[in-house]
Protein backbone atom coordinates (compact mmCIF):
# COMPACT_ATOMS: atom_id res chain seq x y z
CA UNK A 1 0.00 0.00 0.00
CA UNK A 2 2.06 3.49 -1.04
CA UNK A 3 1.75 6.16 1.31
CA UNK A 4 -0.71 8.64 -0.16
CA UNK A 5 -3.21 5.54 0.04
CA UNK A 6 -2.41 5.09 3.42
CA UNK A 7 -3.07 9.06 4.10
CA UNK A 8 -6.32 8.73 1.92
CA UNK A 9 -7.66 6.32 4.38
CA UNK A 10 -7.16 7.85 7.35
CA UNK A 11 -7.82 11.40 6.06
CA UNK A 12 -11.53 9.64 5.40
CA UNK A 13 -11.83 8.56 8.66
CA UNK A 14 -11.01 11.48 10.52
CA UNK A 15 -13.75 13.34 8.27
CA UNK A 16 -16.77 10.58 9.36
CA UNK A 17 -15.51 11.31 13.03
CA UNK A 18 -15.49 15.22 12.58
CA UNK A 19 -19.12 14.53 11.27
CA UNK A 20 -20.09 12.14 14.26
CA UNK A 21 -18.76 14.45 16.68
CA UNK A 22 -20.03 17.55 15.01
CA UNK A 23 -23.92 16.14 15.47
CA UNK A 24 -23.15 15.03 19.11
CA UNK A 25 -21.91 18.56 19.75
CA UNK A 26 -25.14 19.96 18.32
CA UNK A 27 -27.20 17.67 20.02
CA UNK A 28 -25.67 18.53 23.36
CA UNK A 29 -26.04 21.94 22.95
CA UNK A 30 -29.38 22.09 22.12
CA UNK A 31 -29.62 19.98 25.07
CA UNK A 32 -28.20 23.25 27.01
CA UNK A 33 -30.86 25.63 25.78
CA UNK A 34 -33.69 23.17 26.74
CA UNK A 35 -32.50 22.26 29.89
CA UNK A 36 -32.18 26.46 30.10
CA UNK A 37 -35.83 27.22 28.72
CA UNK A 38 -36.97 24.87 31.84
CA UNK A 39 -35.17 26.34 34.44
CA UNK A 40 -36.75 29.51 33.41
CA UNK A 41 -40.03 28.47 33.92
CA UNK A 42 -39.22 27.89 37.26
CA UNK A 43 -38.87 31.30 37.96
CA UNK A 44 -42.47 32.09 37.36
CA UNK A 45 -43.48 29.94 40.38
CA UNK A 46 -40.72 31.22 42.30
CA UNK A 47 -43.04 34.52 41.99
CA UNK A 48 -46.01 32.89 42.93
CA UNK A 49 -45.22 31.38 45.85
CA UNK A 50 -42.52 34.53 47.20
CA UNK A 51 -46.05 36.18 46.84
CA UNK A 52 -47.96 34.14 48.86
CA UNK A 53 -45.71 34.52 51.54
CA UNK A 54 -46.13 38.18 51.36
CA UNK A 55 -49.74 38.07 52.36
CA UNK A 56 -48.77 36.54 55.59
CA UNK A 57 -46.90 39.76 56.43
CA UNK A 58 -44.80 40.77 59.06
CA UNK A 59 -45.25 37.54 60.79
CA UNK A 60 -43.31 35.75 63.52
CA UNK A 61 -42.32 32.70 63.64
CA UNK A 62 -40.35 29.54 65.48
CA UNK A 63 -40.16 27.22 62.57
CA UNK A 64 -36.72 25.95 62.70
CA UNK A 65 -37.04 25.60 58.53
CA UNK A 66 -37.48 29.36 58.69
CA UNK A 67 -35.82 30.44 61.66
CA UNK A 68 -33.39 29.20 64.14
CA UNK A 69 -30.23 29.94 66.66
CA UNK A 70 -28.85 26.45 66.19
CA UNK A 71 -24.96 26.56 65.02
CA UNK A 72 -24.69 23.64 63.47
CA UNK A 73 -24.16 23.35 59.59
CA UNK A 74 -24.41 20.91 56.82
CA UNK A 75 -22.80 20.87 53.37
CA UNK A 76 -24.19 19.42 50.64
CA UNK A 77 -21.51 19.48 48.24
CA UNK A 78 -23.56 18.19 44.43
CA UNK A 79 -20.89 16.73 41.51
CA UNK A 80 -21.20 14.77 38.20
CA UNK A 81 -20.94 10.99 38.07
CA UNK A 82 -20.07 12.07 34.01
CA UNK A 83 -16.55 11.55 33.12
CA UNK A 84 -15.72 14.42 31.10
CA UNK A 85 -16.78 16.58 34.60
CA UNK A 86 -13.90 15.55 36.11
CA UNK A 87 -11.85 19.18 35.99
CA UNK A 88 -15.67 20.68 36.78
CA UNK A 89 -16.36 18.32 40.13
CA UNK A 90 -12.46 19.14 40.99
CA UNK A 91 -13.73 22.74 41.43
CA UNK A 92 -16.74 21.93 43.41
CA UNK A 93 -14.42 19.99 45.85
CA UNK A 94 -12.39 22.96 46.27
CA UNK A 95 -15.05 25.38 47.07
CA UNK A 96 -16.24 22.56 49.09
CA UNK A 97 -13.28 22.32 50.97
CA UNK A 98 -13.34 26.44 51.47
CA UNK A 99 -16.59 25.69 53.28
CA UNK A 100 -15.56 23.13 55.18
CA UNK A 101 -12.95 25.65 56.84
CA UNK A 102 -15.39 28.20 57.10
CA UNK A 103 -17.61 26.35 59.44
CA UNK A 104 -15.38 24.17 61.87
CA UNK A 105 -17.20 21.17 62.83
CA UNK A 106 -20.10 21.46 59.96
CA UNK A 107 -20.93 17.68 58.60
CA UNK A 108 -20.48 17.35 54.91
CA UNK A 109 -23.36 15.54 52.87
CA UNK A 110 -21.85 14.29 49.22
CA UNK A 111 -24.40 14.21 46.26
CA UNK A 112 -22.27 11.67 43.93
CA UNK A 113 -19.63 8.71 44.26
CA UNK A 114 -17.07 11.05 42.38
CA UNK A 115 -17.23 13.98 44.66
CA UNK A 116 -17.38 12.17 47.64
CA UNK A 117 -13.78 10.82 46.74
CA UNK A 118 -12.71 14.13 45.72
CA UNK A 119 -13.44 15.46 49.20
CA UNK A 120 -12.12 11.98 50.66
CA UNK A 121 -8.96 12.47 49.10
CA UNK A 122 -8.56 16.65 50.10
CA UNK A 123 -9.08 15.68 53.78
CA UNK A 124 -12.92 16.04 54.17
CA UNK A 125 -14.86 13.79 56.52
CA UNK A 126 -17.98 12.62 54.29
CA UNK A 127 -20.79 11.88 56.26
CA UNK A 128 -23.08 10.85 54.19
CA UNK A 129 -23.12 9.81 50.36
CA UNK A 130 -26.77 10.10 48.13
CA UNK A 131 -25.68 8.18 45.09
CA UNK A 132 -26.99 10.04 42.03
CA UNK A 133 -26.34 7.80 39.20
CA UNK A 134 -29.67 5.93 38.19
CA UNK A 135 -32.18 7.49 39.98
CA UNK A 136 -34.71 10.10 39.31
CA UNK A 137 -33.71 13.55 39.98
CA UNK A 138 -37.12 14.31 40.98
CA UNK A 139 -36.83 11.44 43.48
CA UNK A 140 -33.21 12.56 44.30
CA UNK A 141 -34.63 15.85 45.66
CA UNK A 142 -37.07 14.07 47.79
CA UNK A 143 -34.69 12.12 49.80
CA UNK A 144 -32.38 14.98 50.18
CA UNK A 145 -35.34 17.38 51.18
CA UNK A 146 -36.48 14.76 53.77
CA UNK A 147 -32.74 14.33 55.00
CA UNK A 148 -31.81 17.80 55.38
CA UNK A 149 -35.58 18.75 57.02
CA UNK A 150 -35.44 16.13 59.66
CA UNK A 151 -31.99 17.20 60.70
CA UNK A 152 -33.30 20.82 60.90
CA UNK A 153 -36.44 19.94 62.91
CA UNK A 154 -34.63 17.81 65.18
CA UNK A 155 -31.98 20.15 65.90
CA UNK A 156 -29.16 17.85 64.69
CA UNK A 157 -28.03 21.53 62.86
CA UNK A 158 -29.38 24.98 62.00
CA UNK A 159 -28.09 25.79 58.45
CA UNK A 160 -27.70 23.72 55.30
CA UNK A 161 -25.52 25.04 52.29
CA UNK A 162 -25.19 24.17 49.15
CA UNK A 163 -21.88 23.85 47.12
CA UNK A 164 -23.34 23.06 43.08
CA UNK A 165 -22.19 24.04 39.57
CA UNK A 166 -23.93 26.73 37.84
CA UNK A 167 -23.98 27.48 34.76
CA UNK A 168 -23.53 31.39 34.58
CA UNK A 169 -23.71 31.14 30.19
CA UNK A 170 -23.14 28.53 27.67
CA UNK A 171 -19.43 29.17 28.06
CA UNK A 172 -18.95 30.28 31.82
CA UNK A 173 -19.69 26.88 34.09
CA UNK A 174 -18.49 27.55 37.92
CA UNK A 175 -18.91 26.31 41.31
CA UNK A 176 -21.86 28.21 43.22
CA UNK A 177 -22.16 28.47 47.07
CA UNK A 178 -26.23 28.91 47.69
CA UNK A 179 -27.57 29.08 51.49
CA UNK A 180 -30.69 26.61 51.69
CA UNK A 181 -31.78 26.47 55.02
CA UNK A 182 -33.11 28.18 57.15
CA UNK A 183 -35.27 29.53 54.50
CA UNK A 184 -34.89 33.05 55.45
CA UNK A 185 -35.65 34.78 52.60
CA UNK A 186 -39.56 33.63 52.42
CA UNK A 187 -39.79 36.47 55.08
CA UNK A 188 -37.64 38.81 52.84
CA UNK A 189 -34.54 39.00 54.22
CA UNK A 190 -31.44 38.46 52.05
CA UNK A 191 -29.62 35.41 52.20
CA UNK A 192 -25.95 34.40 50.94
CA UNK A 193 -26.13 33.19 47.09
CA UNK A 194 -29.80 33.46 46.71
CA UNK A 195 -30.47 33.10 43.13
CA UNK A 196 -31.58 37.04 42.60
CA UNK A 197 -34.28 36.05 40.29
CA UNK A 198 -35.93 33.80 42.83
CA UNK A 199 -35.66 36.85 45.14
CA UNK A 200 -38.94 38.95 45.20
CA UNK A 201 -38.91 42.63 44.16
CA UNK A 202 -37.82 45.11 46.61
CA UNK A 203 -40.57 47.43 47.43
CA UNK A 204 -39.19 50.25 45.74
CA UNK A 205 -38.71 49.11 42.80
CA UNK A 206 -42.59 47.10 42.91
CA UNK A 207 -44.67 49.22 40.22
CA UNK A 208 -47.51 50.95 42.32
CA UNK A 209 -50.77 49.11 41.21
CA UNK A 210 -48.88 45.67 42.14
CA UNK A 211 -48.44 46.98 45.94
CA UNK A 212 -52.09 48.18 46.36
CA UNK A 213 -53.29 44.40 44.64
CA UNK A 214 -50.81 43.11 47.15
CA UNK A 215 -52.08 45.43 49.72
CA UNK A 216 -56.03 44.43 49.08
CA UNK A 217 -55.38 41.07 48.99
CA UNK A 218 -53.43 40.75 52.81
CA UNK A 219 -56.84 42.49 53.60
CA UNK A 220 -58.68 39.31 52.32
CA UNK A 221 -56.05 36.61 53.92
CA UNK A 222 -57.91 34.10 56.16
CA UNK A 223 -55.61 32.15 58.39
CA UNK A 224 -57.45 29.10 59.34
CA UNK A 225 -54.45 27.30 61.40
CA UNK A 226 -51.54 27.70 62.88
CA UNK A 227 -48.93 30.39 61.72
CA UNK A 228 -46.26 27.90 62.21
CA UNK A 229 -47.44 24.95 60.66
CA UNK A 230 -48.41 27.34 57.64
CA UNK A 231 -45.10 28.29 57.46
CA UNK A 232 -43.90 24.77 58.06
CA UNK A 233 -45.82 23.49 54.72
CA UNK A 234 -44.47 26.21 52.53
CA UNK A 235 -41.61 25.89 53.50
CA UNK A 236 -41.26 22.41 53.25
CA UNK A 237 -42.20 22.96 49.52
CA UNK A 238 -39.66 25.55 48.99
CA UNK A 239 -36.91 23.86 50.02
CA UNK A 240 -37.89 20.97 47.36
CA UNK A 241 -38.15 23.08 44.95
CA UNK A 242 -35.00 24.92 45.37
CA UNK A 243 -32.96 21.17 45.52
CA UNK A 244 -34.67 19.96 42.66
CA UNK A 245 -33.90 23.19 40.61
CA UNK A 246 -30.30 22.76 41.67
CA UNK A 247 -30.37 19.37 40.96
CA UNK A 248 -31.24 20.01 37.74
CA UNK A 249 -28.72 22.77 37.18
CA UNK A 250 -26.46 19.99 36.81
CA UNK A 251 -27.81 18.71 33.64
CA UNK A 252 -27.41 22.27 31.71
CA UNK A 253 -23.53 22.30 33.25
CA UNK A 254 -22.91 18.92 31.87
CA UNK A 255 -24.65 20.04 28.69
CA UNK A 256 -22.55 22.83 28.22
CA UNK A 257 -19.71 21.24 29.57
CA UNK A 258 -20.07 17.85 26.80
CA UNK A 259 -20.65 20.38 24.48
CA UNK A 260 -17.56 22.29 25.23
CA UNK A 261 -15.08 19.37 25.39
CA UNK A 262 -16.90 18.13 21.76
CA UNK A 263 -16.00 21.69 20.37
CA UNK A 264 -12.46 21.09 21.51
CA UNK A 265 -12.30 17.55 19.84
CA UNK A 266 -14.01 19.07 16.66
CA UNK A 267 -11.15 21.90 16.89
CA UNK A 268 -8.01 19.11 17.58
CA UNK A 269 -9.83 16.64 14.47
CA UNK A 270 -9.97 20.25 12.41
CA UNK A 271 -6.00 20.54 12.67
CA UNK A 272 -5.47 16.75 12.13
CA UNK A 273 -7.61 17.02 9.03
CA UNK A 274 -5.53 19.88 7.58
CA UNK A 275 -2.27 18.32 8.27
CA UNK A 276 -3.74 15.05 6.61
CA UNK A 277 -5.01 16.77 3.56
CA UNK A 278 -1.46 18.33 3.10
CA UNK A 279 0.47 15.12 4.04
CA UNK A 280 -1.64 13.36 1.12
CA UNK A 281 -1.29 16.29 -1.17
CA UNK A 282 2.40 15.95 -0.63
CA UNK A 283 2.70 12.06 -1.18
CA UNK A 284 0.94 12.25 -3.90
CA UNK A 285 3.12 14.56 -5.88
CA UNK A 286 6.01 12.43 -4.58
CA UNK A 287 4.85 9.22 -5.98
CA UNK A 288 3.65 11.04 -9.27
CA UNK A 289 7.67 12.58 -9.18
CA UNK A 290 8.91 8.61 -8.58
CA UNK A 291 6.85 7.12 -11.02
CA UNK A 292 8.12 9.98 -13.79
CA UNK A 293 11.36 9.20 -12.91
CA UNK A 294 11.16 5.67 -13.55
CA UNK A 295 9.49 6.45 -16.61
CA UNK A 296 12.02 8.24 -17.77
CA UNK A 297 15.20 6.29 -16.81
CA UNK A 298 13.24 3.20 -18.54
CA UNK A 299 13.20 5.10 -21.93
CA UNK A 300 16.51 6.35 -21.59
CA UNK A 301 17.95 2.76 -20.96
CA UNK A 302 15.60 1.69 -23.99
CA UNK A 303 17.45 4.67 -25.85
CA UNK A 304 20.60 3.70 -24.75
CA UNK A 305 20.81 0.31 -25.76
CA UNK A 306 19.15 0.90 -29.08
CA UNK A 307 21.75 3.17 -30.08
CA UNK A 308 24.64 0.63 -28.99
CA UNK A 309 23.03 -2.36 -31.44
């Protein structure tokens, strides 16, 4: 087999697995925007139910989900069982691990395998591990909602954060720090990393007709049990909403992220191609030079021995 065939063959090759990889890339990032479209429809309950909570007013309340003195904390550090989010979950361990030194004695709660040996491995006592490959994400928010509320309400700890990646844009993925419990800001006060369009308006910025609707309709609340197990409801909701939103904040990273790494591939198989196309060029002109050359020293020997008979 000469050489130009040789570069023929592969040069095909690597132009069937630009094309593979080129669809996978598209498909993944189409992936991102869906995943992203979702997310945003989130937000409009967010408003919903941050409005709700306004009609209860300035209200007090002992509902450890809401409010509460106790100093313990838990982290609940979320990674990638996905191979290619390797780099990604290193940088969730890290800002993990920042945590972890920020609150002496909190207990850390691992959402994947992978993570959990990240955190092993940087020095990190794991205290518990929720397994995230093959199961529901829906589900997955459940047990961690039901985890993270009993320790509240039995005063195990006070404060649960979150440590998750978040994608920012298509092309900016990063570790986010989010406070989760207690669920302060349902009685509008700020908390650490709240997601700002999960926040309610401030009232200066509330056009006027919404604050006399709100206004009319606080007029018109009926509370037919007790303040604290109203508060105890909602928030139990919130708090499953706001896991299973991060939860599935992970599937737009590793979107992006697959998406990313396939761009890179597409870039690297780009070069290769070039160099291929040129490295085939070029032993094809050789062999086309060899083969004229034998050409011609055959009819010169031809020549030469004619002319000596």
């Amino acid at each position: 087999m000469g050489k130009s065939t040789r570069l023929q063959g592969e040069l095909i090759d690597v132009t069937a697995l630009l094309e593979i990889i080129q669809v996978l890339k598209d498909v993944s990032q189409n992936r991102f925007f869906v995943f992203a479209q979702r997310k945003s429809n989130y937000q409009r309950f967010f408003e919903v139910f941050m409005r709700y909570f306004e009609m209860l007013g300035d209200v007090e309340t002992t509902c450890p989900l809401v409010k509460n003195n106790n100093p313990g904390v838990d982290i609940l550090s979320i990674t990638s069982e996905q191979g290619f989010m390797s780099q990604l979950n290193g940088r969730v361990g890290s800002a993990t691990f920042a945590e972890y030194n920020k609150y002496p004695g909190s207990r850390l709660i691992c959402i994947g395998v992978r993570g959990a040996e990240k955190c092993k491995g940087m020095g990190m006592n794991v205290e518990k591990i929720f397994p995230s490959g093959g199961i529901d994400r829906f589900d997955l928010a459940v047990q961690i909602r039901d985890f993270l509320i009993e320790r509240i309400m039995s005063g195990k700890t006070g404060k649960a954060v979150i440590v998750y990646l978040w994608a920012k844009s298509f092309s900016v993925l990063k570790p986010r720090v989010v406070t989760l419990l207690p669920a302060s800001e349902l009685l509008g006060q700020a908390v650490e990393g709240a997601d700002t369009k999960t926040e309610a308006p401030a009232p200066d910025d509330e056009p006027e007709a919404e604050k006399v609707e709100r206004d009319e309709t606080k007029k018109h609340f009926i509370q037919e049990t007790n303040l604290d197990s109203i508060v105890m409801a909602l928030a139990d909701v919130w708090v499953h909403a706001r896991i299973f939103e991060v939860v599935n904040d992970l599937q737009i990273v590793e979107s992006a992220a697959q998406a990313q790494q396939l761009e890179s591939a597409i870039e690297g198989l780009g070069d290769e191609k070039k160099s291929l196309n040129v490295s085939f060029k070029k032993a094809g002109r050789e062999e086309l030079n060899s083969a004229m050359r034998e050409v011609f020293t055959s009819t010169s020997m031809m020549k030469n021995k004619a002319r000596r008979k």
